[in-house]
N, C-alpha and C. Protein backbone atom coordinates (compact mmCIF):
# COMPACT_ATOMS: atom_id res chain seq x y z
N UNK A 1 31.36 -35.88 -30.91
CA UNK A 1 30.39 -36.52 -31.75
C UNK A 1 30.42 -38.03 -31.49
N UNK A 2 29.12 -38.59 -31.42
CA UNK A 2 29.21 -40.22 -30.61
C UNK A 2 29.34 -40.91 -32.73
N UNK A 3 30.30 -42.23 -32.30
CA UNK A 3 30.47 -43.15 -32.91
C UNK A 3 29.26 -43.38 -34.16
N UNK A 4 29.02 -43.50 -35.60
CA UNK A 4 28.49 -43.62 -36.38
C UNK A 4 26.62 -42.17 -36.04
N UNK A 5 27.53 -41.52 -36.47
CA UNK A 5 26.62 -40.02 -35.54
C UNK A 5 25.75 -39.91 -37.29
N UNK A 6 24.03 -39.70 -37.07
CA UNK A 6 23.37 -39.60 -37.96
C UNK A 6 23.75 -38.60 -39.12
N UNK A 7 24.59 -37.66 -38.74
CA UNK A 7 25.29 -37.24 -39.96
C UNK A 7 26.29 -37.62 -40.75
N UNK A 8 26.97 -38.75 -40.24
CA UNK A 8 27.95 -39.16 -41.24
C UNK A 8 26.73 -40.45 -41.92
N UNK A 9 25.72 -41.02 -41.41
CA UNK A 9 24.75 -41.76 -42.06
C UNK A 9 24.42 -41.00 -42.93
N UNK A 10 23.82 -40.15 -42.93
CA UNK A 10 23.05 -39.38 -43.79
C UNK A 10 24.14 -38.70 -45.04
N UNK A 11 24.99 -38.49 -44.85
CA UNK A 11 26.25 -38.31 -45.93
C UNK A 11 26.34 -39.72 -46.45
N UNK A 12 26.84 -40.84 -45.91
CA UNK A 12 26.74 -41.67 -46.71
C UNK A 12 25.66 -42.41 -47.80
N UNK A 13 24.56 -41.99 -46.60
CA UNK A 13 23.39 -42.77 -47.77
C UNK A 13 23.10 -41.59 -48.61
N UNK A 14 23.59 -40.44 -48.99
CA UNK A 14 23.85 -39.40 -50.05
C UNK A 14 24.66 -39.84 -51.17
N UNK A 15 25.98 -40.11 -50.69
CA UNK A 15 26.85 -40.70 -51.37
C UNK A 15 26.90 -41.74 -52.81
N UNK A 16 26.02 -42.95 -51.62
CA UNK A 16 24.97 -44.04 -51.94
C UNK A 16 24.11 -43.50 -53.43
N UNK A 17 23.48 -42.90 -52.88
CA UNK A 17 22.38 -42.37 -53.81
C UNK A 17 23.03 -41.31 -55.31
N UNK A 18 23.94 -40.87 -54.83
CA UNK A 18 25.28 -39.54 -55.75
C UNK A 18 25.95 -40.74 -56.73
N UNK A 19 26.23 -42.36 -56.25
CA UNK A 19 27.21 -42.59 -56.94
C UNK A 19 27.44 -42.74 -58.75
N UNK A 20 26.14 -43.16 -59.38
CA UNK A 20 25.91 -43.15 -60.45
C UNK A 20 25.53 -41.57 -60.91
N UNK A 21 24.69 -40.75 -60.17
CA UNK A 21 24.20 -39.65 -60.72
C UNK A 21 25.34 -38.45 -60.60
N UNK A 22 26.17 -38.56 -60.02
CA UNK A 22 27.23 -37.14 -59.67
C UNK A 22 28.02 -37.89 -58.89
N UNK A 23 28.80 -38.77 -59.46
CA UNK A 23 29.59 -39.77 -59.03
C UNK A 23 31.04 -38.72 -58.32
N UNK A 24 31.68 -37.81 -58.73
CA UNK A 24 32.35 -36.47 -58.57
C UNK A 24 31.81 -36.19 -56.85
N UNK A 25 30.52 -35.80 -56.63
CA UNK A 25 30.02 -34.83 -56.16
C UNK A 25 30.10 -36.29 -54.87
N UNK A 26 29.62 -37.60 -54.78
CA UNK A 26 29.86 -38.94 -54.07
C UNK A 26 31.19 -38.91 -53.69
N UNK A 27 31.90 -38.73 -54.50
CA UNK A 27 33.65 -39.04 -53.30
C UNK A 27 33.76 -38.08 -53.02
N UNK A 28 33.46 -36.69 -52.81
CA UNK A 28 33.82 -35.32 -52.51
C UNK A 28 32.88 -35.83 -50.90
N UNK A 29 31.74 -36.21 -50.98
CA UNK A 29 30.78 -36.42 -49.67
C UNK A 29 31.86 -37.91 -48.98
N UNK A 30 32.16 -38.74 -49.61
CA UNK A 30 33.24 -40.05 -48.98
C UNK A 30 34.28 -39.37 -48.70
N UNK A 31 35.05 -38.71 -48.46
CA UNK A 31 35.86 -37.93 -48.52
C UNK A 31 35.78 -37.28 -47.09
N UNK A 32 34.89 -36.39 -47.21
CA UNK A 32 34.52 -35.84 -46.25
C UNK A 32 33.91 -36.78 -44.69
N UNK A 33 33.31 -37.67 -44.79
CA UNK A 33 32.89 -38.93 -44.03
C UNK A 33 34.12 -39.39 -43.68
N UNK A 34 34.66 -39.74 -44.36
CA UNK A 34 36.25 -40.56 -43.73
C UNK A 34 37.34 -39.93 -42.90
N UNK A 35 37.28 -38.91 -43.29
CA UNK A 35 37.92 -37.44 -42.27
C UNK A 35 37.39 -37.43 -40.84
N UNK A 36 36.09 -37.49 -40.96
CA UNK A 36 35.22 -37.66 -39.58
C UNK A 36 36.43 -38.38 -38.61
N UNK A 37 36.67 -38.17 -37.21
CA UNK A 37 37.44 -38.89 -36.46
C UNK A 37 36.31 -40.05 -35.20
N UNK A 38 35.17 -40.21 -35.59
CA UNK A 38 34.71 -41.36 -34.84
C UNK A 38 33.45 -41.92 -35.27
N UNK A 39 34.32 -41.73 -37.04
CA UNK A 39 33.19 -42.91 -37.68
C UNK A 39 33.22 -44.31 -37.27
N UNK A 40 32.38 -44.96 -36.88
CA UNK A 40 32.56 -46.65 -36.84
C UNK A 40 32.84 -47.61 -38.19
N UNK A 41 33.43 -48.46 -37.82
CA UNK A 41 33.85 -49.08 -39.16
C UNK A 41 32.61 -49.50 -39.98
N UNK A 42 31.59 -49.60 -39.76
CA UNK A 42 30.24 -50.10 -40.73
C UNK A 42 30.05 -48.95 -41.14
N UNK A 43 30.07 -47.76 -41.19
CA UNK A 43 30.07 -46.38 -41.65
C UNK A 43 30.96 -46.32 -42.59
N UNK A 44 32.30 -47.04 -41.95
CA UNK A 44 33.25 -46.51 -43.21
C UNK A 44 33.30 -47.66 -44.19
N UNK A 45 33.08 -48.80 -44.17
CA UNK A 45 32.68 -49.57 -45.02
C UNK A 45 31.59 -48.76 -46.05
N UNK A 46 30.22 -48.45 -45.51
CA UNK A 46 29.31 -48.18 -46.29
C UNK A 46 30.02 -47.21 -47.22
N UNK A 47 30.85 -45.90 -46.60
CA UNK A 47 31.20 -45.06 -47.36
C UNK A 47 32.16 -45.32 -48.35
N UNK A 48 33.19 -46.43 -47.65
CA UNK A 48 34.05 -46.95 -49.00
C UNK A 48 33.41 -47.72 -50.68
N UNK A 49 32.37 -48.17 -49.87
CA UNK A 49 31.54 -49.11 -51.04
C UNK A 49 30.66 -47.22 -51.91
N UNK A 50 30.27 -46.65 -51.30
CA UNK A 50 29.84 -45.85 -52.05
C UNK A 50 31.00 -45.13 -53.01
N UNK A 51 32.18 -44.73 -52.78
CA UNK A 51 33.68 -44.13 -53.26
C UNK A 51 33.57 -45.94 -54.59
N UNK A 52 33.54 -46.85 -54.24
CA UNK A 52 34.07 -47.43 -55.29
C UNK A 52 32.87 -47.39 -56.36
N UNK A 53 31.61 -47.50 -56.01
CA UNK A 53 30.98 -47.75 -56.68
C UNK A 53 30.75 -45.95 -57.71
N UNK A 54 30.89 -44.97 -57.39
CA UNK A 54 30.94 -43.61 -58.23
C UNK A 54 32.39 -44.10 -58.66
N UNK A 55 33.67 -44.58 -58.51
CA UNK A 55 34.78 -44.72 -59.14
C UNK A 55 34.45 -45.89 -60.16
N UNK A 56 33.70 -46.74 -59.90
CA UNK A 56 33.08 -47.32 -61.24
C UNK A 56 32.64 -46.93 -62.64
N UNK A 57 31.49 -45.77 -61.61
CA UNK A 57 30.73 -45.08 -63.08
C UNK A 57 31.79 -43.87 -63.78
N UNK A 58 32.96 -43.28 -62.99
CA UNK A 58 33.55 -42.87 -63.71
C UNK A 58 35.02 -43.55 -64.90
N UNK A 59 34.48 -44.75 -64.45
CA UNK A 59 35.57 -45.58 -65.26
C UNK A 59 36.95 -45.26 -64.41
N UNK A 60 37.27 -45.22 -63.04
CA UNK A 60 38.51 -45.93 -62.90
C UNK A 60 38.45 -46.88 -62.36
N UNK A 61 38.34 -47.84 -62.85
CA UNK A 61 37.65 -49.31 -62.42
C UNK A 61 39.54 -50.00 -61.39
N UNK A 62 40.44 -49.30 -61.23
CA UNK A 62 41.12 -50.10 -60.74
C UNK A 62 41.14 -49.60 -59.56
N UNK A 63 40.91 -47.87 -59.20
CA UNK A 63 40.73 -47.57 -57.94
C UNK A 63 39.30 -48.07 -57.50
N UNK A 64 38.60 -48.32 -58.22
CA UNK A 64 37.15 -48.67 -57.64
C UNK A 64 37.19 -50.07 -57.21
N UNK A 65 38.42 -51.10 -57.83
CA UNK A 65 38.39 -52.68 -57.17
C UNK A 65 39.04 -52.23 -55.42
N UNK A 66 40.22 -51.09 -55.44
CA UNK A 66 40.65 -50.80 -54.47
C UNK A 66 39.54 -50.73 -53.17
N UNK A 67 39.54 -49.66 -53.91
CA UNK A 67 37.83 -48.68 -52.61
C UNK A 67 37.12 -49.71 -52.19
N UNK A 68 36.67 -51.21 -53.49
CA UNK A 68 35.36 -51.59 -53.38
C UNK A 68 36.36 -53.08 -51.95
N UNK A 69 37.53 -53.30 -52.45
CA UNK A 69 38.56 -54.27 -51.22
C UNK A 69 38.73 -53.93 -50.08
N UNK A 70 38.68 -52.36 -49.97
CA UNK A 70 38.94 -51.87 -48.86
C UNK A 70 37.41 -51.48 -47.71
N UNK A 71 36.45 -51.44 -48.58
CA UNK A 71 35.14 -51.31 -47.63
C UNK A 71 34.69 -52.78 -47.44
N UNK A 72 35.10 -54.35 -48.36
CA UNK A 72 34.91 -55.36 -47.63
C UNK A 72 35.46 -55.63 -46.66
N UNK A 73 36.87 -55.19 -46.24
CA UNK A 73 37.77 -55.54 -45.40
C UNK A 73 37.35 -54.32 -43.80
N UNK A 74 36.60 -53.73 -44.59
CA UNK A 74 36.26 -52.93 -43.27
C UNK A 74 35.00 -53.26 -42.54
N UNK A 75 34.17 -53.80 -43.63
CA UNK A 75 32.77 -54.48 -43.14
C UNK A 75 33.47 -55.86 -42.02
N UNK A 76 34.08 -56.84 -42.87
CA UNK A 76 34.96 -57.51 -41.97
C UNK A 76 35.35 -57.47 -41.09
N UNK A 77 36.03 -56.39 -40.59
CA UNK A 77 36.34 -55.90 -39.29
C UNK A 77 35.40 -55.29 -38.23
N UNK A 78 34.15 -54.60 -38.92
CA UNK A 78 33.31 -54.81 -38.28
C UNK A 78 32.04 -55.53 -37.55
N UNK A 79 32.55 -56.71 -38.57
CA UNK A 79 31.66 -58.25 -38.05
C UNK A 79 30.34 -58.07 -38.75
N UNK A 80 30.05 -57.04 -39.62
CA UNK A 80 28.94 -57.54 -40.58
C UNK A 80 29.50 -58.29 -41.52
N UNK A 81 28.70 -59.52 -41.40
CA UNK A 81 28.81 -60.03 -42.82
C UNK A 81 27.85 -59.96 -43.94
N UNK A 82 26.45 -59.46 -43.52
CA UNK A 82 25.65 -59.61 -44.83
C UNK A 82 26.28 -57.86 -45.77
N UNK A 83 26.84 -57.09 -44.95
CA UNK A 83 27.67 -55.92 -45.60
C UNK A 83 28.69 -56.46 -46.59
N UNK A 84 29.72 -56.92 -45.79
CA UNK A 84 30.75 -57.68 -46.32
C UNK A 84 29.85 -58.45 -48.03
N UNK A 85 29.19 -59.36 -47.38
CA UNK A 85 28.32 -59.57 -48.90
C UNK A 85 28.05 -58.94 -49.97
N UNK A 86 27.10 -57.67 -49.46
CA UNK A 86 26.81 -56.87 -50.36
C UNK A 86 28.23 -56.34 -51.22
N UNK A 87 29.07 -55.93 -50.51
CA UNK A 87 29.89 -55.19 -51.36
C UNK A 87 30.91 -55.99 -51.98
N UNK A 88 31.11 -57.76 -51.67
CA UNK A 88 31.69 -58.91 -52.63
C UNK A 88 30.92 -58.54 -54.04
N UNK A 89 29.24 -59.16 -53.96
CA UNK A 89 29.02 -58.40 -55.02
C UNK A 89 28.54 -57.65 -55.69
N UNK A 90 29.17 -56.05 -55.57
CA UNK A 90 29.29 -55.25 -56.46
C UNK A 90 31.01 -55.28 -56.62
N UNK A 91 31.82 -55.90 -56.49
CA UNK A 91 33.20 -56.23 -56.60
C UNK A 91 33.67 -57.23 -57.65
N UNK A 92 32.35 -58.44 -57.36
CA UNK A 92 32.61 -59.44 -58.23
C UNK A 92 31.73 -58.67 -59.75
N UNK A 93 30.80 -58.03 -59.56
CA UNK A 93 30.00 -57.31 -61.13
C UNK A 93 31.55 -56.45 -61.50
N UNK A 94 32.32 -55.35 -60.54
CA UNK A 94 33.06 -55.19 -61.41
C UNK A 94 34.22 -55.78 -62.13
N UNK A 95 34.74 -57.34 -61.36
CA UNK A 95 35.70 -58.11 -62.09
C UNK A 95 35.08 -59.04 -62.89
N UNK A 96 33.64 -59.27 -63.52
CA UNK A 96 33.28 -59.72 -64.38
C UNK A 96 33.59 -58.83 -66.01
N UNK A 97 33.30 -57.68 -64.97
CA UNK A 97 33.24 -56.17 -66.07
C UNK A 97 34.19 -56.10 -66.80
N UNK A 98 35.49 -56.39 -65.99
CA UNK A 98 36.85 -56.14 -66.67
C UNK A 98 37.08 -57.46 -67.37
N UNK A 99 36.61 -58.65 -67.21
CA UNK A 99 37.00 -59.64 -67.41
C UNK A 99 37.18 -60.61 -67.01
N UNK A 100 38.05 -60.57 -65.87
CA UNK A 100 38.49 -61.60 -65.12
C UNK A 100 36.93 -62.24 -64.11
N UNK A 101 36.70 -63.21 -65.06
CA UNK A 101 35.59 -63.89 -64.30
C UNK A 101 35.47 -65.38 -63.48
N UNK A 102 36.51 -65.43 -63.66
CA UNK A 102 37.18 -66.15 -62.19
C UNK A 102 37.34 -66.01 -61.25
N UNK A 103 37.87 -64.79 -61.01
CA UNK A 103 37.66 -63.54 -59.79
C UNK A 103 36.44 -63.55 -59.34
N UNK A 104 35.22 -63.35 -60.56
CA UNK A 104 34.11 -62.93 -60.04
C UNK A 104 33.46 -63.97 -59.55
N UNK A 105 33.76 -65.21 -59.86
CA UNK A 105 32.73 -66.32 -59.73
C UNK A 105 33.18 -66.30 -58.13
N UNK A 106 34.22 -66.41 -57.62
CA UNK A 106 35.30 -66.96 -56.41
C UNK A 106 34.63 -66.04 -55.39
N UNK A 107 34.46 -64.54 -56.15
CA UNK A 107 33.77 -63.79 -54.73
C UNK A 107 32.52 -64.04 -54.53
N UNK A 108 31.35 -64.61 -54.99
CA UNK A 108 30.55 -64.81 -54.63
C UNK A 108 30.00 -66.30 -54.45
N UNK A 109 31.54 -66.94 -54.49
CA UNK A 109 30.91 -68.06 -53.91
C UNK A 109 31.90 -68.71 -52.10
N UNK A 110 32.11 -67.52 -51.84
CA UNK A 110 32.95 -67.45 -50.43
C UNK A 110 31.85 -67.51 -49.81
């Protein structure tokens, strides 16, 4: 299977779309995507940002800062930065969420 193959796209932008509505049914599909052995890292970024953002709506907001650190750091590595962006903030909405809005201000003004 070649590198970011339209089916692990199409799982992710599922995912994407799962994370608020069947947030459960979203990391079961991230899950499955990350297993893949020649996802490209902008794939697995997208899919990590989708895993944090359903770990949001189910309220474990500390694995979801995880998931949501670990798909910036993968966008990073893959040299997108307007990715990398996107998923600062939905990272910084959830450390406003919890509180710490110092955190949040800092990520979106990198």
């Amino acid at each position: 299977m070649a590198t970011g193959t339209s089916i692990s796209r199409g799982s992710v932008d599922e995912a994407h779309r799962l994370a608020q509505a069947d947030p459960a049914r979203a990391i079961q599909l991230v899950e499955r995507v990350m297993a893949e052995p020649d996802i490209d890292k902008t794939e697995q970024a997208k899919a990590m940002w989708a895993r944090g953002l359903a770990e949001r709506e189910l309220d474990l907001l500390d694995a979801s800062a995880d998931s949501l650190s670990a798909a910036i750091a993968l966008a990073e590595k893959a040299g997108d930065i307007g990715l990398s962006a996107e998923i600062k903030s939905s990272l910084a909405w959830l450390r406003a969420r919890i509180g710490e809005n110092e955190v949040a201000l800092s990520l979106i003004s990198e």
